[in-house]
C-alpha atoms as a PDB file:
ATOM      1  CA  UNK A   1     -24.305   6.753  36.897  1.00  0.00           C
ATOM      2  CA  UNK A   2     -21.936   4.616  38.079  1.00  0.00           C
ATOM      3  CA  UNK A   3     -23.515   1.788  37.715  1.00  0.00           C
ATOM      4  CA  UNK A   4     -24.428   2.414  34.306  1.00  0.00           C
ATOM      5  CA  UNK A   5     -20.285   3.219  33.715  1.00  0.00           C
ATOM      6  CA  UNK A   6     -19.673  -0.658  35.483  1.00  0.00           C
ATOM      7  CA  UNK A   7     -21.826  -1.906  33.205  1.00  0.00           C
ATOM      8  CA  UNK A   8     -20.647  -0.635  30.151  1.00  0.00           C
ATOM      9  CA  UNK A   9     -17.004  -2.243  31.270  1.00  0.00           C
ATOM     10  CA  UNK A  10     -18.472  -5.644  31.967  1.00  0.00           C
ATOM     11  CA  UNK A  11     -20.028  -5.750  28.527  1.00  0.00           C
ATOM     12  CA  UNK A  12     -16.524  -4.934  27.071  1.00  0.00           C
ATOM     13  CA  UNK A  13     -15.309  -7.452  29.140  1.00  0.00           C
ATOM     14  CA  UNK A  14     -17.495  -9.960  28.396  1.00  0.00           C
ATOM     15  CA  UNK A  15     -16.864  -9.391  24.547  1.00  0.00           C
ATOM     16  CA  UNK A  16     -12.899  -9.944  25.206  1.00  0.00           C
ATOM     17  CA  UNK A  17     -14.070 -12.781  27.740  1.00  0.00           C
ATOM     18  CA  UNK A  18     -16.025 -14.580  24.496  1.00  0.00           C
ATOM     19  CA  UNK A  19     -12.806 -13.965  22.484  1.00  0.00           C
ATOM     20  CA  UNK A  20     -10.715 -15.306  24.759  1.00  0.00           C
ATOM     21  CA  UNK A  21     -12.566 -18.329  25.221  1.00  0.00           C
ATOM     22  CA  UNK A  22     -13.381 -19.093  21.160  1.00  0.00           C
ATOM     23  CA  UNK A  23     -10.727 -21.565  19.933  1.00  0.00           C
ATOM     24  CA  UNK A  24     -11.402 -20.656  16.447  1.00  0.00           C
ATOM     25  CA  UNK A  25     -11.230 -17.228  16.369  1.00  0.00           C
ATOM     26  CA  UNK A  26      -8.009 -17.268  18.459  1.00  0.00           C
ATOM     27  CA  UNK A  27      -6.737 -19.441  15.669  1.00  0.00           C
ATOM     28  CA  UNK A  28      -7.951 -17.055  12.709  1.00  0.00           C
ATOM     29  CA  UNK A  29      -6.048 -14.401  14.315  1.00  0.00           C
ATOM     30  CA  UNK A  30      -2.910 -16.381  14.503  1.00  0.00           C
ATOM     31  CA  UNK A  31      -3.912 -16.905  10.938  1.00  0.00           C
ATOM     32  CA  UNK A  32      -4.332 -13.657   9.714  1.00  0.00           C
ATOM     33  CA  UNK A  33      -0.779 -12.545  11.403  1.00  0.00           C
ATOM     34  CA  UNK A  34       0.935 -15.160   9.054  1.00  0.00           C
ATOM     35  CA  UNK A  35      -0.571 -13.840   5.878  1.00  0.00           C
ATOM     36  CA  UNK A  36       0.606 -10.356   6.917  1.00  0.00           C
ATOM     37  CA  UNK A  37       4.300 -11.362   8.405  1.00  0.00           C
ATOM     38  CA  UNK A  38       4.446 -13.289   4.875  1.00  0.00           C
ATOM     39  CA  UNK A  39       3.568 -10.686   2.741  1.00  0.00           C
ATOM     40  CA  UNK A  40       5.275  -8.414   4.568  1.00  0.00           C
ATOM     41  CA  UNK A  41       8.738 -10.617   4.199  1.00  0.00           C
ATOM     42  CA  UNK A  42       8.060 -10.699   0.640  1.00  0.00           C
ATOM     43  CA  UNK A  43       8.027  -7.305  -0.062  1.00  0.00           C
ATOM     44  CA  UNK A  44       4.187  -6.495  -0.313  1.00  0.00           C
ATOM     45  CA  UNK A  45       2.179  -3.568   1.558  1.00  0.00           C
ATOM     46  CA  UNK A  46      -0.884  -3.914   3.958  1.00  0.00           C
ATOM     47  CA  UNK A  47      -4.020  -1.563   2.995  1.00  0.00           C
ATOM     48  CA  UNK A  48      -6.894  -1.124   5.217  1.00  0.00           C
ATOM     49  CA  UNK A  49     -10.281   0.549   4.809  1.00  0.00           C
ATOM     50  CA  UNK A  50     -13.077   1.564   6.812  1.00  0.00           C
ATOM     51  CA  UNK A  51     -15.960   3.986   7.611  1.00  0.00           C
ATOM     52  CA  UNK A  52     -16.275   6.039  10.298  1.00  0.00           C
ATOM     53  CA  UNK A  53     -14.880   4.602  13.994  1.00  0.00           C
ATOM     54  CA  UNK A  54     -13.149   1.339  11.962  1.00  0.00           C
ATOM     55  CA  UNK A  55     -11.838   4.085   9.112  1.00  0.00           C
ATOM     56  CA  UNK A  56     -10.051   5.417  12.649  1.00  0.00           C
ATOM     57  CA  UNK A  57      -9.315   1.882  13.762  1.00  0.00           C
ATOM     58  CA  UNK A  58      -7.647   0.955  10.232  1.00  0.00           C
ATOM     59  CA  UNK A  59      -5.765   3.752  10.418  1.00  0.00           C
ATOM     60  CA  UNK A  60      -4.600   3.332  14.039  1.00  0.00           C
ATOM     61  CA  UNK A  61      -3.708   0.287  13.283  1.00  0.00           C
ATOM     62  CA  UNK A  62      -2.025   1.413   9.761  1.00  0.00           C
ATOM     63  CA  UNK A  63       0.106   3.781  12.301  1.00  0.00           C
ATOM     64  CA  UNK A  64       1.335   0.635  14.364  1.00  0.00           C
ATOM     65  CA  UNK A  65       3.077  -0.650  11.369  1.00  0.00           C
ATOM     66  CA  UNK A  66       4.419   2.198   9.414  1.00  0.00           C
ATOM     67  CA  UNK A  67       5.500   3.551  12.318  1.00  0.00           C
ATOM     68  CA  UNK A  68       6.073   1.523  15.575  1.00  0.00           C
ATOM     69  CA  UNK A  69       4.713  -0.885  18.039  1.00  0.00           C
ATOM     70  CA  UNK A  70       6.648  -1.528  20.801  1.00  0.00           C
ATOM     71  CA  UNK A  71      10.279  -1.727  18.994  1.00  0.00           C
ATOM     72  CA  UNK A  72      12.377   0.590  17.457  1.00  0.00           C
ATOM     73  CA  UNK A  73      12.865  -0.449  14.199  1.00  0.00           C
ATOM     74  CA  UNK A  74      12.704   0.209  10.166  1.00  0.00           C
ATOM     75  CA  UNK A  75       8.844   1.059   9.164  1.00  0.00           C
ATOM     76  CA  UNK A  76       6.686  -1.342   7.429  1.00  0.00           C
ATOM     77  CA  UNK A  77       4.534  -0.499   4.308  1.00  0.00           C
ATOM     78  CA  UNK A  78       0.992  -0.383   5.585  1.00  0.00           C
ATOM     79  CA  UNK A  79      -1.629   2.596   5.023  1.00  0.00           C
ATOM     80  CA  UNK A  80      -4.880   3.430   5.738  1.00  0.00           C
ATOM     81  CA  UNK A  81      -7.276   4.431   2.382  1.00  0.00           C
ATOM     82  CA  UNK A  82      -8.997   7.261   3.519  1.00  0.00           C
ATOM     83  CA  UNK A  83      -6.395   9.665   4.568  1.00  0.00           C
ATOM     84  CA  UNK A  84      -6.233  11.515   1.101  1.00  0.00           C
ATOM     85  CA  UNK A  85      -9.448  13.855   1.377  1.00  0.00           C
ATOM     86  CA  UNK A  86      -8.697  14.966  -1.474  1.00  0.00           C
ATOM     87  CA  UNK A  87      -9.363  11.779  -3.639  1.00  0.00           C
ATOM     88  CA  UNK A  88     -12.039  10.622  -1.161  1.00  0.00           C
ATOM     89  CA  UNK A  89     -13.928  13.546  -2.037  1.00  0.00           C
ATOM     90  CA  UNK A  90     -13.366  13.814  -5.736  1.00  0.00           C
ATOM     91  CA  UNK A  91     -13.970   9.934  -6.218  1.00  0.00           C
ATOM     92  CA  UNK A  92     -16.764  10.143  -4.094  1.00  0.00           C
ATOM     93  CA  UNK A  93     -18.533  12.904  -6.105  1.00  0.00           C
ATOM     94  CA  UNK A  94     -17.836  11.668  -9.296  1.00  0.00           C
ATOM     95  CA  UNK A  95     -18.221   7.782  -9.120  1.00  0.00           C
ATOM     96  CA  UNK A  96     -20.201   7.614  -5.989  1.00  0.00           C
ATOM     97  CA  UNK A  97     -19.036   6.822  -2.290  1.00  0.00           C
ATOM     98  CA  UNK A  98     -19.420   2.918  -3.001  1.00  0.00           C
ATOM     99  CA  UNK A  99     -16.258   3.564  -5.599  1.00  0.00           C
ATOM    100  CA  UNK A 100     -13.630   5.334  -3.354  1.00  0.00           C
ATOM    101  CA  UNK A 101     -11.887   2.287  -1.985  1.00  0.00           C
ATOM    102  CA  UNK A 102     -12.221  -0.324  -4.577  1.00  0.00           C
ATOM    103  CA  UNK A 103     -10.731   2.323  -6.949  1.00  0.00           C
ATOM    104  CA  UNK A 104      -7.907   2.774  -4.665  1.00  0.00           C
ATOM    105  CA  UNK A 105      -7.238  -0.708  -4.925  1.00  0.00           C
ATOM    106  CA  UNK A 106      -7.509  -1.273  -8.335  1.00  0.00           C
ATOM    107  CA  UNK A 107      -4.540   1.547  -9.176  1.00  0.00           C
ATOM    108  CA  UNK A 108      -2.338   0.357  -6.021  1.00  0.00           C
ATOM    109  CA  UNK A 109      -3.231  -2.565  -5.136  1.00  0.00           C
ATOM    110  CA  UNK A 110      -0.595  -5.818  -6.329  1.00  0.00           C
ATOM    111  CA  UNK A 111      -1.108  -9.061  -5.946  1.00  0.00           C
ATOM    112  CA  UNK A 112       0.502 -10.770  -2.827  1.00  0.00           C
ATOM    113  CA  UNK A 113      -0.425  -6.947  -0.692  1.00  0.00           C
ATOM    114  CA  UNK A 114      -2.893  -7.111   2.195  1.00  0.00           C
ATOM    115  CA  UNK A 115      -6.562  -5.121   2.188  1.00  0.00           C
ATOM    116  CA  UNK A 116      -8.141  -5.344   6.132  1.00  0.00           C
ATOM    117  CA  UNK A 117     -11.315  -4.010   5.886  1.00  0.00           C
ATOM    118  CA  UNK A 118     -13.254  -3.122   9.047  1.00  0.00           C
ATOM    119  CA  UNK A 119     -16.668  -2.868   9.162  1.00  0.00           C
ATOM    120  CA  UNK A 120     -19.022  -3.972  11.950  1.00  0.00           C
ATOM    121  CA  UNK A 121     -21.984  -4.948  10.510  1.00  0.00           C
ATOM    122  CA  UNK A 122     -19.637  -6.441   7.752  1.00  0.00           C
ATOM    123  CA  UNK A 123     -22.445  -4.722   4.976  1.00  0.00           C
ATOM    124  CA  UNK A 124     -20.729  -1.617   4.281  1.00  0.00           C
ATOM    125  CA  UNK A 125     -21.077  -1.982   0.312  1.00  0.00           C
ATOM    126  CA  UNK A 126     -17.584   0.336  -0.319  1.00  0.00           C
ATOM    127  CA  UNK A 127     -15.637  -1.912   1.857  1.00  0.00           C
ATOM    128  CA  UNK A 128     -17.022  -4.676   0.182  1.00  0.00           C
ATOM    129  CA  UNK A 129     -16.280  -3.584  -3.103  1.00  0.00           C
ATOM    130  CA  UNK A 130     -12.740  -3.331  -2.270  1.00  0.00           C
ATOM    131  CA  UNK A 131     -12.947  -6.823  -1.240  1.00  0.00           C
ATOM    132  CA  UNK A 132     -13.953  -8.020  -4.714  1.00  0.00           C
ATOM    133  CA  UNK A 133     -11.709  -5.757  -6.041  1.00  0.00           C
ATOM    134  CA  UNK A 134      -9.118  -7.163  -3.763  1.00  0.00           C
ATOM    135  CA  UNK A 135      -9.656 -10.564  -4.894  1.00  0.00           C
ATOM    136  CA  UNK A 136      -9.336  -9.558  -8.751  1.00  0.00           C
ATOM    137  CA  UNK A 137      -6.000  -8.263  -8.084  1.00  0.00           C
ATOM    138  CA  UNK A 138      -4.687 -11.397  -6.193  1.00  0.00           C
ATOM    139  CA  UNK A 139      -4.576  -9.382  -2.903  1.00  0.00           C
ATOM    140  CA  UNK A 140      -4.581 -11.138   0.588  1.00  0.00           C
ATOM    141  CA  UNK A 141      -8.125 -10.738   1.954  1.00  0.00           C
ATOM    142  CA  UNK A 142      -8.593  -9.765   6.063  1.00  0.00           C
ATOM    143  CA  UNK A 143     -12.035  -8.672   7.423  1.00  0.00           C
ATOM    144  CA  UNK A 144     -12.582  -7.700  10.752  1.00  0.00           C
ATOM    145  CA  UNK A 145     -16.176  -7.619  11.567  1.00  0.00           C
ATOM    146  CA  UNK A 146     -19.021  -8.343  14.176  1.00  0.00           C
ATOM    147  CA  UNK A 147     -20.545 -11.790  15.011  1.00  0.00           C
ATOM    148  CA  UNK A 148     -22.263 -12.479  12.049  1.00  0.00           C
ATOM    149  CA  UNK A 149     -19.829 -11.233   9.530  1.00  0.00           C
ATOM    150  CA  UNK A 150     -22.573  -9.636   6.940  1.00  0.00           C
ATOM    151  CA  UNK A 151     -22.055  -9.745   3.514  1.00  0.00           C
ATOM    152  CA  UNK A 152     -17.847  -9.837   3.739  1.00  0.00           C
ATOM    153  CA  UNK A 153     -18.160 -13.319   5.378  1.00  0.00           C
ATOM    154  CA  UNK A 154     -18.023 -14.242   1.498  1.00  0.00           C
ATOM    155  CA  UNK A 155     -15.435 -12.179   0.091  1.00  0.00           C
ATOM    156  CA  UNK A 156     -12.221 -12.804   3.156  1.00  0.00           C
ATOM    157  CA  UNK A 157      -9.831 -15.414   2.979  1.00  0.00           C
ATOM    158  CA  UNK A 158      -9.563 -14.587   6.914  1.00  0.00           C
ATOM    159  CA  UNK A 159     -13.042 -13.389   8.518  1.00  0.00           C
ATOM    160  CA  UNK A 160     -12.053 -12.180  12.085  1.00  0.00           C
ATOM    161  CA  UNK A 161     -16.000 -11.826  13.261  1.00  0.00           C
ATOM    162  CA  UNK A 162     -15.829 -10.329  16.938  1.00  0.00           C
ATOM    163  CA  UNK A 163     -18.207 -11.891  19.207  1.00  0.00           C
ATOM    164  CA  UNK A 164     -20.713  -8.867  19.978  1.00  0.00           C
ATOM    165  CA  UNK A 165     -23.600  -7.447  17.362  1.00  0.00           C
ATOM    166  CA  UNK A 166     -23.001  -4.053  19.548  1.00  0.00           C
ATOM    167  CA  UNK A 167     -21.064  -1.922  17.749  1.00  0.00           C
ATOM    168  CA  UNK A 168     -18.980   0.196  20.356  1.00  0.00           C
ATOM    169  CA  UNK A 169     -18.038  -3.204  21.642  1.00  0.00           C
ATOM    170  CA  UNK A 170     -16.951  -4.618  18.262  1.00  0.00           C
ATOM    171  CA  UNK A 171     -14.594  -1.876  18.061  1.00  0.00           C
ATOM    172  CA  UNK A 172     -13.338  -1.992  21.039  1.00  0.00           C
ATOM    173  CA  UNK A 173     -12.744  -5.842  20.808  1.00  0.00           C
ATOM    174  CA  UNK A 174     -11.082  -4.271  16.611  1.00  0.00           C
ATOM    175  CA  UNK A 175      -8.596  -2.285  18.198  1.00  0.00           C
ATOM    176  CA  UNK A 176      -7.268  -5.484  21.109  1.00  0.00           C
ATOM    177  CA  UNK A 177      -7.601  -7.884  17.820  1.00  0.00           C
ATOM    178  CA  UNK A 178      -5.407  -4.918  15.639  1.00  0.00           C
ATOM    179  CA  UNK A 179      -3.187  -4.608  18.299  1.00  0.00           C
ATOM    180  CA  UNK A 180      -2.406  -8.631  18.915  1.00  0.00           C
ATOM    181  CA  UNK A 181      -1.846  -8.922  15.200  1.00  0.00           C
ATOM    182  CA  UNK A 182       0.533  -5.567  15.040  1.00  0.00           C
ATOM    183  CA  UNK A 183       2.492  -7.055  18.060  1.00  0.00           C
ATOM    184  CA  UNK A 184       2.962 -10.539  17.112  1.00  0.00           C
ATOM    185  CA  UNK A 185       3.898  -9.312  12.977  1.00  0.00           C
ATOM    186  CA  UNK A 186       6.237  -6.583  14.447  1.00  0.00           C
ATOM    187  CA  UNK A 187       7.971  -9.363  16.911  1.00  0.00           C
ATOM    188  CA  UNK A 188       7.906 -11.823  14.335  1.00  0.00           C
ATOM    189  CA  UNK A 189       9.897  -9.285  11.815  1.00  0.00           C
ATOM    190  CA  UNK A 190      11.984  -7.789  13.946  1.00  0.00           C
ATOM    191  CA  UNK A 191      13.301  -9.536  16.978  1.00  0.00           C
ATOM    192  CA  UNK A 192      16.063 -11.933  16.753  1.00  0.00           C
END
């Protein structure tokens, strides 16, 4: 057993390892902390949305904004989608599960506000309907996917595509990619 446990950390590593080592990706995430510190400075919010492990991961990384990072300092407007049950299971039963997201967006989303959707096959069809829906209401557009991106390749201004097709690794390499971008827009807000 452990050997099976090492090898389960040097596939994680190896994912972070690719990441580290991919010029472009490293730049899209230095991209997509721009559009949020700018948004952000102009008074707009930052939605995220997934299912299952990335609907934790979005709102984790939800939490690291609204509430803190590493600084103590005034919240930021950022919330994750699914944490009224409430509407998730009303929408869901009366306009289908594909609905409850894009919905959402539609009666708070503004243009100039932030959606990051997580998904890691990037073909969850909810989270991409909030994408389009994003994109009709002049929203900022972040996906944070696996390697091949699916289906939101095509609807994100900024496609952060981890370099793994294995999904517990994907996450895991979601919540180091969440937490660089949550670090760098909290220092770049909020220290002098």
């Amino acid at each position: 057993m452990t050997e099976d446990i090492a090898s389960i950390i040097r596939e994680s590593i190896q994912v972070k390892q690719d990441l580290l080592e991919d010029p472009v990706l490293l730049a899209r995430i230095g991209e997509a902390t721009t559009l949020v510190v700018v948004a952000l400075k102009s008074g707009h919010k930052v939605l995220f949305c997934g299912n299952g492990g990335s609907a934790a991961d979005a709102q984790h990384l939800a939490a690291e904004l609204s509430g803190k990072f590493y600084l103590d300092r005034d919240p930021l407007p950022a919330e994750a989608l699914h944490c009224n049950s409430s509407y998730l299971t009303a929408v869901g039963n009366d306009f289908g599960y594909d609905q409850v997201y894009s919905r959402m967006i539609r009666g708070f989303g503004h243009p100039g506000d932030v959606l990051i959707a997580l998904s890691t096959s990037g073909n969850s069809k909810n989270v991409i309907n909030a994408l389009r829906e994003a994109e009709l209401a002049g929203m900022v557009r972040i996906g944070m996917t696996g390697a091949t991106g699916g289906a939101m390749k095509d609807h994100c201004q900024c496609l952060l595509n981890m370099p793994s097709t294995d999904t517990p690794r994907i996450q895991e390499a979601h919540i180091l990619v969440g937490h660089i971008l949550c670090q760098l827009v909290e220092s770049q807000l909020f220290r002098p």
